[in-house]
PDB file of N, CA and C in Angstrom:
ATOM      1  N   UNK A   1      84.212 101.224 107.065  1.00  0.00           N
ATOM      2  CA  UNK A   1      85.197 102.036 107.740  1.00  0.00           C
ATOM      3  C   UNK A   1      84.470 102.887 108.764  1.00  0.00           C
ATOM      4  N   UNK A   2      85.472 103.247 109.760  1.00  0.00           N
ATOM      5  CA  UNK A   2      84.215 103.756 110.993  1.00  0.00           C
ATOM      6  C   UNK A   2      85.402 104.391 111.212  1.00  0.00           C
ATOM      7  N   UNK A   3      84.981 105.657 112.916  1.00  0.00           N
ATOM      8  CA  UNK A   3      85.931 106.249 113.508  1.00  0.00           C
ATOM      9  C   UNK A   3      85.493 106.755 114.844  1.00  0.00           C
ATOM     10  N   UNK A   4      85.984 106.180 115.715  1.00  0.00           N
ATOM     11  CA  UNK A   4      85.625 106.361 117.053  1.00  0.00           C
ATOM     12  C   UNK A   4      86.340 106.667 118.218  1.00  0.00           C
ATOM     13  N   UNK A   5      86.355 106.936 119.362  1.00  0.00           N
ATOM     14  CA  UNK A   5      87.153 106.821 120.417  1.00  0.00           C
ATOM     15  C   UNK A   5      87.577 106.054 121.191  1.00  0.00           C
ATOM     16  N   UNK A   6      86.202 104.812 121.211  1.00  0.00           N
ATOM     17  CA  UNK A   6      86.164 103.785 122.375  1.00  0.00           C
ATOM     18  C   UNK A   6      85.945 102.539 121.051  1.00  0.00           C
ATOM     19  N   UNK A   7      86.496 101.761 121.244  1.00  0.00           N
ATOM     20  CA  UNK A   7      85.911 100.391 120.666  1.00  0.00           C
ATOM     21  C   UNK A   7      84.741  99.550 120.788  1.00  0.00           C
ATOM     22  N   UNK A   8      83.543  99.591 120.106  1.00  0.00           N
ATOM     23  CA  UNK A   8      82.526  99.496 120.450  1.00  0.00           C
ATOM     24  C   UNK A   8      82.013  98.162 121.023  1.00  0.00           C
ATOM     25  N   UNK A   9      81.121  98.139 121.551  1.00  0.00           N
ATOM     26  CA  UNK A   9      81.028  96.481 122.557  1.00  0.00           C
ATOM     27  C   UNK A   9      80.285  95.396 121.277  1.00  0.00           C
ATOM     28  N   UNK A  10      81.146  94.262 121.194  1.00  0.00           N
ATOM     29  CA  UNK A  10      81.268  93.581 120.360  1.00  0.00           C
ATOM     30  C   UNK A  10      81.886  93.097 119.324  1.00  0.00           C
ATOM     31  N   UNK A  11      82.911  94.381 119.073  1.00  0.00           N
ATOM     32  CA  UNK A  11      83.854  94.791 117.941  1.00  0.00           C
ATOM     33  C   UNK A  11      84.978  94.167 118.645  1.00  0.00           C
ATOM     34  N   UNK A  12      86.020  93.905 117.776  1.00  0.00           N
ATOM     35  CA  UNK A  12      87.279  92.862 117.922  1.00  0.00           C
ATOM     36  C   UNK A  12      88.029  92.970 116.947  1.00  0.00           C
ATOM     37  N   UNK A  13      89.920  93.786 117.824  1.00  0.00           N
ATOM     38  CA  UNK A  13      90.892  93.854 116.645  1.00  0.00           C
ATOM     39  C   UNK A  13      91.585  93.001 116.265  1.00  0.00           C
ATOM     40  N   UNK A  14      91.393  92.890 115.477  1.00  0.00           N
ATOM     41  CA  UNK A  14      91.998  91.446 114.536  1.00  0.00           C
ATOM     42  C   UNK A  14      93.717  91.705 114.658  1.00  0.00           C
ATOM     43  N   UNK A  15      93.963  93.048 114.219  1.00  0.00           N
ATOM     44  CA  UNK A  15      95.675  93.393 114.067  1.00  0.00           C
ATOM     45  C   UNK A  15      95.563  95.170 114.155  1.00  0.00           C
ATOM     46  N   UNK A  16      96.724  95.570 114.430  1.00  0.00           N
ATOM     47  CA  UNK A  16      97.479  96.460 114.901  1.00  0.00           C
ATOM     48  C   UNK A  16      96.791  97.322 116.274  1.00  0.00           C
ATOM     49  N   UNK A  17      96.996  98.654 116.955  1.00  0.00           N
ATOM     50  CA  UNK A  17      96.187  98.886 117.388  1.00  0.00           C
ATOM     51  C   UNK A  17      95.413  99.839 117.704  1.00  0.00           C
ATOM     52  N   UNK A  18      94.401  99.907 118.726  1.00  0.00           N
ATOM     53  CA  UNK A  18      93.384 101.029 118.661  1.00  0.00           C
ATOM     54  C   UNK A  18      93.984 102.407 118.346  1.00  0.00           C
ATOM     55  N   UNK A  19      92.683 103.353 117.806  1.00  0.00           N
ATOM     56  CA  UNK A  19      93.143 104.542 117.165  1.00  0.00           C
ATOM     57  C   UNK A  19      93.917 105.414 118.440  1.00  0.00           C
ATOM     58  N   UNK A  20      94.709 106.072 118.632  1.00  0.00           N
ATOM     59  CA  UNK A  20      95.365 107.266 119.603  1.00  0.00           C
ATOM     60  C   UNK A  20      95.886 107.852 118.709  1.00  0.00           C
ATOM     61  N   UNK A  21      95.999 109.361 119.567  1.00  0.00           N
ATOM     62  CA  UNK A  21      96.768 110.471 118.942  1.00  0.00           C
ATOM     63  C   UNK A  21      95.508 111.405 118.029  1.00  0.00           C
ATOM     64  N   UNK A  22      96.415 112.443 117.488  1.00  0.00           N
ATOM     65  CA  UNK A  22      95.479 113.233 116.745  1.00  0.00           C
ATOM     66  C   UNK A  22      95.655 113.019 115.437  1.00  0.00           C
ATOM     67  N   UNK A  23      96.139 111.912 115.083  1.00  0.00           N
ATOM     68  CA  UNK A  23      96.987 111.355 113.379  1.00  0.00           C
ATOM     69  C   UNK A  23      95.504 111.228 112.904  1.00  0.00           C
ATOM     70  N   UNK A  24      94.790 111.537 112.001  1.00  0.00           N
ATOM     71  CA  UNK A  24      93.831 110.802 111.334  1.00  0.00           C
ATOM     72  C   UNK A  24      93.922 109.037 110.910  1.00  0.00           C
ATOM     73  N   UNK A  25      93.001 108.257 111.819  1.00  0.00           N
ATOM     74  CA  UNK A  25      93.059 106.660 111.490  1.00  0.00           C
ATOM     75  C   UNK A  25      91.474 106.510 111.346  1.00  0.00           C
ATOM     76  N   UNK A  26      91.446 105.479 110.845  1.00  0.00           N
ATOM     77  CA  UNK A  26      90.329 104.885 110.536  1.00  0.00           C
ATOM     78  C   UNK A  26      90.216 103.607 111.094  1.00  0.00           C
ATOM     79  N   UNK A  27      89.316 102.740 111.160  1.00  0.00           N
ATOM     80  CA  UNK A  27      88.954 101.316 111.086  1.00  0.00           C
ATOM     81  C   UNK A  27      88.637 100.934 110.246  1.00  0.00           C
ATOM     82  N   UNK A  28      88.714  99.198 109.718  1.00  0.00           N
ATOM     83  CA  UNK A  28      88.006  98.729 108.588  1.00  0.00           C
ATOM     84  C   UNK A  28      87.427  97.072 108.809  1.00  0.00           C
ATOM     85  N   UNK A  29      86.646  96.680 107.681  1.00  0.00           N
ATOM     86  CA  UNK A  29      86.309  95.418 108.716  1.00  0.00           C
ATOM     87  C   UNK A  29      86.954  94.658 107.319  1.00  0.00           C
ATOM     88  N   UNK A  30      87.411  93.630 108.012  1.00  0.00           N
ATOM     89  CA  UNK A  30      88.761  92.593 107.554  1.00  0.00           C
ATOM     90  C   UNK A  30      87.833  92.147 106.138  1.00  0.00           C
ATOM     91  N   UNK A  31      86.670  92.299 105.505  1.00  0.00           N
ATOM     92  CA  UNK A  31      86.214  91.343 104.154  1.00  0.00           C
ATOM     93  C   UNK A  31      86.403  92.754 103.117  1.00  0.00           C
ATOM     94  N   UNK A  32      86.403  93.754 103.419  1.00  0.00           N
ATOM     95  CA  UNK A  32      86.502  95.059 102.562  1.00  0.00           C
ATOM     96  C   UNK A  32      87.972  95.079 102.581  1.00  0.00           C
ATOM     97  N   UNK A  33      88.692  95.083 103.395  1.00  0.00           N
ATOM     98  CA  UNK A  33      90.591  95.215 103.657  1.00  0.00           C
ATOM     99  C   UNK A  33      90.765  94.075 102.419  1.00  0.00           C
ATOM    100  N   UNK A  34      89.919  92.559 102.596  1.00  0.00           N
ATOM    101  CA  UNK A  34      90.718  91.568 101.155  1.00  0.00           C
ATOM    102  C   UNK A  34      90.254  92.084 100.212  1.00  0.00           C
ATOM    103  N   UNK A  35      88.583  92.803 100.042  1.00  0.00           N
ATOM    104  CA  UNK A  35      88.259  92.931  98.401  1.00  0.00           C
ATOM    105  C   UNK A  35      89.686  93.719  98.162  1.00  0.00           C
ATOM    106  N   UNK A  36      89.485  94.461  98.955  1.00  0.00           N
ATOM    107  CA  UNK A  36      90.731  96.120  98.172  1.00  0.00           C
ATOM    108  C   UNK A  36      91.484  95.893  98.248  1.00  0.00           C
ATOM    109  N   UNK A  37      92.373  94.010  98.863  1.00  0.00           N
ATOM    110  CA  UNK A  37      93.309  93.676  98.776  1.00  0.00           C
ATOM    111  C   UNK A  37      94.663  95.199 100.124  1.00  0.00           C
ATOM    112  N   UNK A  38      94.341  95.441 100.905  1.00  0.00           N
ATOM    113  CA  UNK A  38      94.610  96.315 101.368  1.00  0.00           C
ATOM    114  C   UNK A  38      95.122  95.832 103.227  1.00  0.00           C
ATOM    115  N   UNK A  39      96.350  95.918 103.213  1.00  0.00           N
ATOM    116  CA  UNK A  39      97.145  95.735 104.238  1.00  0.00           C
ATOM    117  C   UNK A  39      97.855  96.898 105.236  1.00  0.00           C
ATOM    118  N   UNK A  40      97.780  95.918 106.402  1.00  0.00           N
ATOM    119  CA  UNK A  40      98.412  97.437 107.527  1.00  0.00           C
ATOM    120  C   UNK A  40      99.393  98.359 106.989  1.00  0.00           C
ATOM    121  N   UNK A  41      99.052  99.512 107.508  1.00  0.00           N
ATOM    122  CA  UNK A  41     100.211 100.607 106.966  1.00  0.00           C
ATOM    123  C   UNK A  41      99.969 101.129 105.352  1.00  0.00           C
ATOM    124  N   UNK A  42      98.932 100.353 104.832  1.00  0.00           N
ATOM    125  CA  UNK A  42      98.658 101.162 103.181  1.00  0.00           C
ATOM    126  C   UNK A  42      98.414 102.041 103.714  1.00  0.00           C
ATOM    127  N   UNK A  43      98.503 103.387 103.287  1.00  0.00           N
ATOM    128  CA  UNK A  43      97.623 104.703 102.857  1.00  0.00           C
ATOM    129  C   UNK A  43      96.692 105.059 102.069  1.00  0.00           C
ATOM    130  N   UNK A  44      95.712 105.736 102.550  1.00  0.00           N
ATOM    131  CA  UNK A  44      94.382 106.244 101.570  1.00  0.00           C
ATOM    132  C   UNK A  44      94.650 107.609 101.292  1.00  0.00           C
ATOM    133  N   UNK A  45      93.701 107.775 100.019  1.00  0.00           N
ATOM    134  CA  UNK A  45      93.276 108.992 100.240  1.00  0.00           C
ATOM    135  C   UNK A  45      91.760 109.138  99.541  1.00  0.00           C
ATOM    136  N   UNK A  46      91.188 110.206 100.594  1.00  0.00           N
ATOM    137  CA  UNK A  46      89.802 110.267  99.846  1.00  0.00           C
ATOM    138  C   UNK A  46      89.784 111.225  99.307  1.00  0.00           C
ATOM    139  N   UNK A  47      88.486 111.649  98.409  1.00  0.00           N
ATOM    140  CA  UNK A  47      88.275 112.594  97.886  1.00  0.00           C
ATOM    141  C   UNK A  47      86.733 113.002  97.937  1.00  0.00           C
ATOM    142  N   UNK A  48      86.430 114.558  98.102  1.00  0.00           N
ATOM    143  CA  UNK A  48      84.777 114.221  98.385  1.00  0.00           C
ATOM    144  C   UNK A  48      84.098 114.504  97.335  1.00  0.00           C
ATOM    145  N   UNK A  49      82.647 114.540  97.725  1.00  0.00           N
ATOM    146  CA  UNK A  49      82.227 114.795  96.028  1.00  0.00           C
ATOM    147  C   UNK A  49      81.844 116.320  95.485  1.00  0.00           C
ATOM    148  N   UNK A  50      81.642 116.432  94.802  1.00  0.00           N
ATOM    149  CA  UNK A  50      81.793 117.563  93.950  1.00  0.00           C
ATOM    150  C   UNK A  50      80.540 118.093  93.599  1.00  0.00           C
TER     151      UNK A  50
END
């Protein structure tokens, strides 16, 4: 998972699109999205450590 402004040279969106706005988004790369089984529009939440 990454978070940037510009899409970095080499990188390629598979689906939906680049981050805008001040919404908190993330990126992810499509083999971590199948482990976690995890599709557009899920929601996260993190938690930090303690």
């Amino acid at each position: 998972m990454s978070y940037t402004d510009q899409l970095p040279l080499g990188n390629q969106m598979m689906a939906g699109k680049w981050i805008e706005g001040d919404t908190p988004q993330i990126s992810m790369g499509t083999g971590i999205a199948k482990t976690l089984k995890l599709k557009m529009c899920d929601q996260l939440t993190f938690e930090g450590c303690r």
